[in-house]
PDB file of N, CA and C in Angstrom:
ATOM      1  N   UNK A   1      60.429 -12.338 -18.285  1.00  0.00           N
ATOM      2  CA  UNK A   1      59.106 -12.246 -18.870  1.00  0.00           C
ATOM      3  C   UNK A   1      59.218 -11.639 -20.256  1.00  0.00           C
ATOM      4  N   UNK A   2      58.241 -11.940 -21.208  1.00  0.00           N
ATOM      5  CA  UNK A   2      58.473 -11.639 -22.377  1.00  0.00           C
ATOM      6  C   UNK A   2      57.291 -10.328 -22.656  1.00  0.00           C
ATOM      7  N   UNK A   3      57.112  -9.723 -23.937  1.00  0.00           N
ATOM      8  CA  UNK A   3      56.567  -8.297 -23.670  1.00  0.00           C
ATOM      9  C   UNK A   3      55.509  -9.311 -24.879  1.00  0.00           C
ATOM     10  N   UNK A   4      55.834 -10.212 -25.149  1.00  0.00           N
ATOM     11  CA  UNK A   4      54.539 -11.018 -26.232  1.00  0.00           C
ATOM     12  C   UNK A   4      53.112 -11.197 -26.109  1.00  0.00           C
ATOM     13  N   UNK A   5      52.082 -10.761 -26.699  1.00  0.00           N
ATOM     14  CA  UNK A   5      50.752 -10.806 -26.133  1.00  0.00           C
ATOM     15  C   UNK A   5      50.464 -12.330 -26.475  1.00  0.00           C
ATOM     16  N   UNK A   6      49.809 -13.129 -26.120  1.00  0.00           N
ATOM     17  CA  UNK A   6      49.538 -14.345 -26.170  1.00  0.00           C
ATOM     18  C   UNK A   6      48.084 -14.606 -27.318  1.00  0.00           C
ATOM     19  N   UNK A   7      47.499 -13.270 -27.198  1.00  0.00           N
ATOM     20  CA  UNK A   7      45.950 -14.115 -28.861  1.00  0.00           C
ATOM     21  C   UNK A   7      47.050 -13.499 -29.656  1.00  0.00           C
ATOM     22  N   UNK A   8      48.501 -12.702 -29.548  1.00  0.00           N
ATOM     23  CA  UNK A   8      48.301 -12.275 -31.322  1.00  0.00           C
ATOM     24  C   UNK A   8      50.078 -13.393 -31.458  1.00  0.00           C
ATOM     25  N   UNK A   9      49.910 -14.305 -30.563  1.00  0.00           N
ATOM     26  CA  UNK A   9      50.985 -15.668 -31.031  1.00  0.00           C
ATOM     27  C   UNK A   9      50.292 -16.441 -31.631  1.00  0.00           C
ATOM     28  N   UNK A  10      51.100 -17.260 -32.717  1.00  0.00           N
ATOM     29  CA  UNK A  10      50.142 -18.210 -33.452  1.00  0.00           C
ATOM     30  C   UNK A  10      51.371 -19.424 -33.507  1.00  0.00           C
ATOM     31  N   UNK A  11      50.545 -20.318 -33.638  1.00  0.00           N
ATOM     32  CA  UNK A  11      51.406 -21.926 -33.578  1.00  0.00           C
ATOM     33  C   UNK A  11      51.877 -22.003 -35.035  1.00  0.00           C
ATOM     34  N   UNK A  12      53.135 -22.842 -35.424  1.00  0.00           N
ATOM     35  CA  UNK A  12      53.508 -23.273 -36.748  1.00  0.00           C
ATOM     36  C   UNK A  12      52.974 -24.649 -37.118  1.00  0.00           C
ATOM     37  N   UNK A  13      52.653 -25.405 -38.291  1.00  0.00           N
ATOM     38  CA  UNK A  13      52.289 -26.768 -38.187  1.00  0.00           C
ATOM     39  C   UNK A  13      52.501 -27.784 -37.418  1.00  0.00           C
ATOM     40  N   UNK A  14      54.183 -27.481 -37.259  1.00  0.00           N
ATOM     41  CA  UNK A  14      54.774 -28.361 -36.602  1.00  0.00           C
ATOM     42  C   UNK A  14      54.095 -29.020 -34.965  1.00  0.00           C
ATOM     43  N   UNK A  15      53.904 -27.744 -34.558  1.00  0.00           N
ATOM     44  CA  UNK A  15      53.363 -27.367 -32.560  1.00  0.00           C
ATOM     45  C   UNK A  15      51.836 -27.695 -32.751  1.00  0.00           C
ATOM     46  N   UNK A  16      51.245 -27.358 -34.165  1.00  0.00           N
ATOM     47  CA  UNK A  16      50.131 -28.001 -33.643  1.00  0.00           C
ATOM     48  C   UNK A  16      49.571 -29.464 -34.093  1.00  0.00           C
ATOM     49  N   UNK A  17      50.505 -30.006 -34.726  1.00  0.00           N
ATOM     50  CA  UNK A  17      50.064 -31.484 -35.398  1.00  0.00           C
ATOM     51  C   UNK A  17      50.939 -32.229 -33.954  1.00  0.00           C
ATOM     52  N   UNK A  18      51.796 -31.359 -32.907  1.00  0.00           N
ATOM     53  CA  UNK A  18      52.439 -32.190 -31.696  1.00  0.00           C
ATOM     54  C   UNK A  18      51.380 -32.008 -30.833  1.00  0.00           C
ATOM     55  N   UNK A  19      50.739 -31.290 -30.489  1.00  0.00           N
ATOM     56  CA  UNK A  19      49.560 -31.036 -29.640  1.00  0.00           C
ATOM     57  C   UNK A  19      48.421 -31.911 -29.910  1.00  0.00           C
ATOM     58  N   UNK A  20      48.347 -32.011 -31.355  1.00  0.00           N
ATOM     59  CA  UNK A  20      46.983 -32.877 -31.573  1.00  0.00           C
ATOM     60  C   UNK A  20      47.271 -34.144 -31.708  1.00  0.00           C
ATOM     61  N   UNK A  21      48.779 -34.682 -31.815  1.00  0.00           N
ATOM     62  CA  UNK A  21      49.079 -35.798 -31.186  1.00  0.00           C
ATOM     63  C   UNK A  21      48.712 -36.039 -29.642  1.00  0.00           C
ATOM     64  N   UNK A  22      48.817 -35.760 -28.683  1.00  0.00           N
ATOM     65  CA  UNK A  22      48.700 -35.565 -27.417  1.00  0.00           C
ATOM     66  C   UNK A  22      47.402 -37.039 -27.166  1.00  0.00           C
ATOM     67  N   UNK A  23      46.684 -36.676 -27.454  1.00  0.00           N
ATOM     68  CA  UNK A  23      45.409 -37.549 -27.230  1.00  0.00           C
ATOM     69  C   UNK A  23      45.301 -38.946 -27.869  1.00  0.00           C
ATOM     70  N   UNK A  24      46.364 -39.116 -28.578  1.00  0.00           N
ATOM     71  CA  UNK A  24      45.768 -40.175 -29.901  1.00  0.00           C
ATOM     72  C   UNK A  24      45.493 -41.369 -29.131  1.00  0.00           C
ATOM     73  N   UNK A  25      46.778 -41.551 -28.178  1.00  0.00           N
ATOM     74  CA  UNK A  25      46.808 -42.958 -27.144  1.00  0.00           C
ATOM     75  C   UNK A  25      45.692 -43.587 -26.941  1.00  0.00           C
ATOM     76  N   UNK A  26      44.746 -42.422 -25.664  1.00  0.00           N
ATOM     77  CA  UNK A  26      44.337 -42.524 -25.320  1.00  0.00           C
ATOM     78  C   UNK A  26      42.483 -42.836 -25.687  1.00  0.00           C
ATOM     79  N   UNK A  27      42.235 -42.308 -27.018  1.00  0.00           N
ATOM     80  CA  UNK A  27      41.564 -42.198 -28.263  1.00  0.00           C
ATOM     81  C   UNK A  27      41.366 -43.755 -28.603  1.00  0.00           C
ATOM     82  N   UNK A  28      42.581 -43.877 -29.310  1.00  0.00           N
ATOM     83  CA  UNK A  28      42.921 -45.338 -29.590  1.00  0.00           C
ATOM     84  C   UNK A  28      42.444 -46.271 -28.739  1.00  0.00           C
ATOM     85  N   UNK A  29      42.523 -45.980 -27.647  1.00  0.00           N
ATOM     86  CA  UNK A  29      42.364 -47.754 -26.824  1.00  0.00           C
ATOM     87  C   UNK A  29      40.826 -47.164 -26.747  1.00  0.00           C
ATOM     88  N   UNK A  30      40.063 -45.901 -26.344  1.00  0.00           N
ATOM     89  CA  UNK A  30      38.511 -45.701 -26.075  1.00  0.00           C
ATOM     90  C   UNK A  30      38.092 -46.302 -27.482  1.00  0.00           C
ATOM     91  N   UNK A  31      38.790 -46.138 -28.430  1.00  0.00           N
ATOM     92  CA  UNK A  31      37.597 -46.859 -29.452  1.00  0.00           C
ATOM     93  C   UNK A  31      37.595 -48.337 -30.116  1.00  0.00           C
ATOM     94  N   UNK A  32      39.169 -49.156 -29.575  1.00  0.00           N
ATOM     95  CA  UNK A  32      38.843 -50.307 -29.033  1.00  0.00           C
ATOM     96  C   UNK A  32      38.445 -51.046 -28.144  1.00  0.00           C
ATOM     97  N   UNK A  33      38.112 -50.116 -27.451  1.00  0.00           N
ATOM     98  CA  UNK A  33      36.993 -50.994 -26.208  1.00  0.00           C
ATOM     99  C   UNK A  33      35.315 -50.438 -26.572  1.00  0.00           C
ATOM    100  N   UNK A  34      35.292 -49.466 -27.275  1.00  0.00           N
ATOM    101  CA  UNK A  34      34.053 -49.387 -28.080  1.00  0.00           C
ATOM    102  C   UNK A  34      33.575 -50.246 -29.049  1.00  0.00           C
ATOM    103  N   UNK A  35      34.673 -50.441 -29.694  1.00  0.00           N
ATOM    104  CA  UNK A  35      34.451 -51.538 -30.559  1.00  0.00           C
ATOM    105  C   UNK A  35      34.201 -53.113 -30.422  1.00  0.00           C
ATOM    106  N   UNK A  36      34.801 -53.623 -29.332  1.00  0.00           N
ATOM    107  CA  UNK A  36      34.668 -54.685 -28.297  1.00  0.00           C
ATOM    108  C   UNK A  36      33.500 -54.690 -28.003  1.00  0.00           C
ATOM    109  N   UNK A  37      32.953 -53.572 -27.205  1.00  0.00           N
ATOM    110  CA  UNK A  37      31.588 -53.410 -26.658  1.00  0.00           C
ATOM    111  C   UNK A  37      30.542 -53.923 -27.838  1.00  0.00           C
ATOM    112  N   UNK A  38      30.730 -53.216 -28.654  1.00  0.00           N
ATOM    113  CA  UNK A  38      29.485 -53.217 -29.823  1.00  0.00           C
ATOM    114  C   UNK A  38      29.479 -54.947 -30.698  1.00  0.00           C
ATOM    115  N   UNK A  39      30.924 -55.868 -30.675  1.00  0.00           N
ATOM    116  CA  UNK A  39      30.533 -56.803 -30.819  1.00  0.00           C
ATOM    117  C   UNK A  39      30.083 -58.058 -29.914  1.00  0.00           C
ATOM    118  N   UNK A  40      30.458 -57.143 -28.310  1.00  0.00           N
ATOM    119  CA  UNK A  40      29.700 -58.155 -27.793  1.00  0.00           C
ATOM    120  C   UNK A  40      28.079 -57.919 -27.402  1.00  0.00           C
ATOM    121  N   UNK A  41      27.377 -56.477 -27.669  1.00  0.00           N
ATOM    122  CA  UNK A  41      26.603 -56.776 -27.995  1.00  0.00           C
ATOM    123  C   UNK A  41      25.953 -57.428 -28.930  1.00  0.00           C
ATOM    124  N   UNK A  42      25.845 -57.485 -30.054  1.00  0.00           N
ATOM    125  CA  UNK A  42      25.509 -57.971 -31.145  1.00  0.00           C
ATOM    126  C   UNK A  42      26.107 -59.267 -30.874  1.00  0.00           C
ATOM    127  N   UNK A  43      27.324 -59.959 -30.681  1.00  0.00           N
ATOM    128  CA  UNK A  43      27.225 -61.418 -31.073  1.00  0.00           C
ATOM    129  C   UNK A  43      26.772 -62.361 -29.156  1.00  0.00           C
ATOM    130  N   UNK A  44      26.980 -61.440 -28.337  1.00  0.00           N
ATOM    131  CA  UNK A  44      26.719 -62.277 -27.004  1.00  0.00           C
ATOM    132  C   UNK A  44      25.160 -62.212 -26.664  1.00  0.00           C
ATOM    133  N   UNK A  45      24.523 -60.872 -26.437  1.00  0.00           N
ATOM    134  CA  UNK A  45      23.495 -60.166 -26.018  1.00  0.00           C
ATOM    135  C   UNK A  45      22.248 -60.403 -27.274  1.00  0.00           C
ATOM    136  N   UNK A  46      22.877 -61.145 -28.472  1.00  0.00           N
ATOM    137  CA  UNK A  46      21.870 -60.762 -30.103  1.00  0.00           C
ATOM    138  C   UNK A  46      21.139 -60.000 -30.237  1.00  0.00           C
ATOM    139  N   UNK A  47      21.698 -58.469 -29.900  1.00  0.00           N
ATOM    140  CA  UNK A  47      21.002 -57.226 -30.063  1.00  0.00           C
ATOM    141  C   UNK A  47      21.333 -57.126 -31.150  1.00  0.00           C
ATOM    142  N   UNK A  48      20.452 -56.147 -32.205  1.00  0.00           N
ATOM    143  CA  UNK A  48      21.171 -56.156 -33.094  1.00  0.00           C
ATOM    144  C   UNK A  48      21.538 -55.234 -33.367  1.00  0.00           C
ATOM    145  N   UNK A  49      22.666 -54.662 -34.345  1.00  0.00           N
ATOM    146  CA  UNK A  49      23.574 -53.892 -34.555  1.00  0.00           C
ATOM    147  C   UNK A  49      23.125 -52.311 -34.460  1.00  0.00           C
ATOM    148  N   UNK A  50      22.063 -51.972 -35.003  1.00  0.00           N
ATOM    149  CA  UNK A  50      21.882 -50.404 -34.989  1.00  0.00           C
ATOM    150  C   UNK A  50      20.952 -50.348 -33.391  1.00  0.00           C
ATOM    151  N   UNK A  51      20.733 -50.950 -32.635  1.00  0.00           N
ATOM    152  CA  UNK A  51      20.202 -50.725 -31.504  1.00  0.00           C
ATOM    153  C   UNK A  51      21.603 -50.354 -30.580  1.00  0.00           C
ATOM    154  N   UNK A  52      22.799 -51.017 -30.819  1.00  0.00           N
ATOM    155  CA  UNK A  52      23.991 -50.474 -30.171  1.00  0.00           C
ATOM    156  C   UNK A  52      24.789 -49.707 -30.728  1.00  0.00           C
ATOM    157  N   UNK A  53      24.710 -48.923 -32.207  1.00  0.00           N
ATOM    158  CA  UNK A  53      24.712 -47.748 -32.448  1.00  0.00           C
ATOM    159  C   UNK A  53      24.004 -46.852 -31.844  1.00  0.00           C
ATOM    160  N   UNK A  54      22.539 -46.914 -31.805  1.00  0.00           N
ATOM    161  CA  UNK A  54      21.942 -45.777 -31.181  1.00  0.00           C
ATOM    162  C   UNK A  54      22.264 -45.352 -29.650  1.00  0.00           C
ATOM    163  N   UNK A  55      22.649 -46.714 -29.074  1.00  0.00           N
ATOM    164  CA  UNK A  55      23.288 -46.610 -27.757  1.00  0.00           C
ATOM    165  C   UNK A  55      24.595 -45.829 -27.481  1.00  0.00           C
ATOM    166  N   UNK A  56      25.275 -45.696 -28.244  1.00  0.00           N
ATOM    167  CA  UNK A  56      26.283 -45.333 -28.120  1.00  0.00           C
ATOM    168  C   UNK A  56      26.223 -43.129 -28.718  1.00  0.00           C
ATOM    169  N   UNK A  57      25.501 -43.351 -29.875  1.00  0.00           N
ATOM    170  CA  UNK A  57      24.981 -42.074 -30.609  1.00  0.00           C
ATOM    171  C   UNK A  57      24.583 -41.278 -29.101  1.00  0.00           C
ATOM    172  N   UNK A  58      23.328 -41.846 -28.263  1.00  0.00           N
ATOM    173  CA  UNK A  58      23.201 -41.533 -27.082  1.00  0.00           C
ATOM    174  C   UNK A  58      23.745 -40.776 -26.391  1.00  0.00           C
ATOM    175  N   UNK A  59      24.691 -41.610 -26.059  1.00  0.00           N
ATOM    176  CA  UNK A  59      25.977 -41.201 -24.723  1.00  0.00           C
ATOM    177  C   UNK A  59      26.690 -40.572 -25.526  1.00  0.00           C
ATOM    178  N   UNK A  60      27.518 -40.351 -26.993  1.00  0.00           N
ATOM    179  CA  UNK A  60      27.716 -38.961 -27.578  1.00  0.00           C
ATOM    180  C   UNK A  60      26.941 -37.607 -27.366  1.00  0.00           C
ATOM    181  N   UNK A  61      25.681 -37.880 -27.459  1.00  0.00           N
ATOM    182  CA  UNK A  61      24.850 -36.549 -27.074  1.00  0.00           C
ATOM    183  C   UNK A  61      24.952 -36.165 -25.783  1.00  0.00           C
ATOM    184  N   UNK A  62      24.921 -37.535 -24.634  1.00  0.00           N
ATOM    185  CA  UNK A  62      24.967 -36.958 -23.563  1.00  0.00           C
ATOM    186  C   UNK A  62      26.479 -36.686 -23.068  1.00  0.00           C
ATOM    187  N   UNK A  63      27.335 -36.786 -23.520  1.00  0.00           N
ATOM    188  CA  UNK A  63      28.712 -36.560 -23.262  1.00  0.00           C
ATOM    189  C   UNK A  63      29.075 -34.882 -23.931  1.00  0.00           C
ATOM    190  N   UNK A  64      28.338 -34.878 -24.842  1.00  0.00           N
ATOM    191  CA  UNK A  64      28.310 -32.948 -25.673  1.00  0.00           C
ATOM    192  C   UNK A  64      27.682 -32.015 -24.516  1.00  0.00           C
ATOM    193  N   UNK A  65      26.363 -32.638 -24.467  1.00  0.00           N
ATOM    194  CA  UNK A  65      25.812 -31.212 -23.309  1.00  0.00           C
ATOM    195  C   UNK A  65      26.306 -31.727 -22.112  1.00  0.00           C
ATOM    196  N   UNK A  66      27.201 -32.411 -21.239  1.00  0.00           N
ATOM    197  CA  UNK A  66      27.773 -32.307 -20.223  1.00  0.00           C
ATOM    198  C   UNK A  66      28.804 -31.748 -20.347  1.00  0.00           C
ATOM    199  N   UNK A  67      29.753 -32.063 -21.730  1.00  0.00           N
ATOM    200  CA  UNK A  67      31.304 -31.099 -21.571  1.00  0.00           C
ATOM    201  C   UNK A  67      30.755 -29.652 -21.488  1.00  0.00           C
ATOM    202  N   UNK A  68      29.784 -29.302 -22.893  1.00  0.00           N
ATOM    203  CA  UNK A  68      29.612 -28.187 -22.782  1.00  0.00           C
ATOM    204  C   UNK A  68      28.909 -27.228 -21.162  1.00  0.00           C
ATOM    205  N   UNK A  69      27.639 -27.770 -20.105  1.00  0.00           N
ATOM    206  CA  UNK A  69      27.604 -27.207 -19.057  1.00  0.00           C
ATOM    207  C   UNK A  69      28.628 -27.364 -18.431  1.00  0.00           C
ATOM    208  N   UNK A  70      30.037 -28.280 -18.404  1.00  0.00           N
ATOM    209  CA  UNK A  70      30.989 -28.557 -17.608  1.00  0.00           C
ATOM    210  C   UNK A  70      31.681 -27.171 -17.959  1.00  0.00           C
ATOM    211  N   UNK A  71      31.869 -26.812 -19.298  1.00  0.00           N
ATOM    212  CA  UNK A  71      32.890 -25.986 -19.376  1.00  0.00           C
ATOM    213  C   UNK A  71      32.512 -24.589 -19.422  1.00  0.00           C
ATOM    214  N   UNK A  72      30.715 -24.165 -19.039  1.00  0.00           N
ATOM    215  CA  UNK A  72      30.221 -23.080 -18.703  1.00  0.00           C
ATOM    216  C   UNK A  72      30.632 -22.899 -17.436  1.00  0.00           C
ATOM    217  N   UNK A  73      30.066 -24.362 -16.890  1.00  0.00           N
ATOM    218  CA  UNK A  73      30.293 -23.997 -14.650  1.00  0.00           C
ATOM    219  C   UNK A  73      31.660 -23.026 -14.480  1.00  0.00           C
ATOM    220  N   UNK A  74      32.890 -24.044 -15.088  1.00  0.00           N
ATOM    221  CA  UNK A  74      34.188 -23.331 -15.081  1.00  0.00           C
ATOM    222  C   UNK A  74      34.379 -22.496 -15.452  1.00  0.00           C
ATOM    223  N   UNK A  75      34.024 -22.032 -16.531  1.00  0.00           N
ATOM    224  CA  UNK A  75      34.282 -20.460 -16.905  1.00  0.00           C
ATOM    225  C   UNK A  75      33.610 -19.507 -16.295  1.00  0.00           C
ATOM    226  N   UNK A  76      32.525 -19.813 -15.815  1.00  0.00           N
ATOM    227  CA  UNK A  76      31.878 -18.608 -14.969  1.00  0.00           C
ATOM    228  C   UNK A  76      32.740 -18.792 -13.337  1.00  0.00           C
ATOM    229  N   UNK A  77      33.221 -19.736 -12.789  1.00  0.00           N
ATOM    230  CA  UNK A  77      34.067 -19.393 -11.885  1.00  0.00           C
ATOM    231  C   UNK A  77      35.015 -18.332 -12.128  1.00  0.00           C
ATOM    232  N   UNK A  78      35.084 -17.719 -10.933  1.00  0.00           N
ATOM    233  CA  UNK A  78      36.720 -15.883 -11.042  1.00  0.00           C
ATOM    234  C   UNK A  78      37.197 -16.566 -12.470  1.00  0.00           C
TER     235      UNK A  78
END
């Protein structure tokens, strides 16, 4: 075991541009199938374009206040 306190360690560029790699994959393909989505609304459905922006703006908002009560529930658990 090490005698190191863990808030007063800090990452070098290196550890954290590898960490914030971590997600990109997965990033990547969610916003080509977002992007898919939004032209088949608009060219299948002839919605038109800012009606499936706002759709999507939407489910951003509702995806914010769910992480955020998600990550109250958990933290108030022990």
């Amino acid at each position: 075991m090490s005698d190191h306190n863990p808030l007063t360690l800090r990452l070098n560029l290196r550890e954290k541009i590898a960490y914030g790699m971590g997600d990109v994959g997965s990033n990547l393909m969610l916003c080509i199938g977002t992007l898919y989505l939004l032209k088949f609304y608009t060219d299948e459905l002839g919605m038109p374009a800012y009606y499936g922006g706002i759709i999507f703006l939407v489910a951003k908002f509702f995806t914010a206040f769910t992480d955020m009560l998600t990550g109250f529930l958990l933290d108030s658990r022990k």
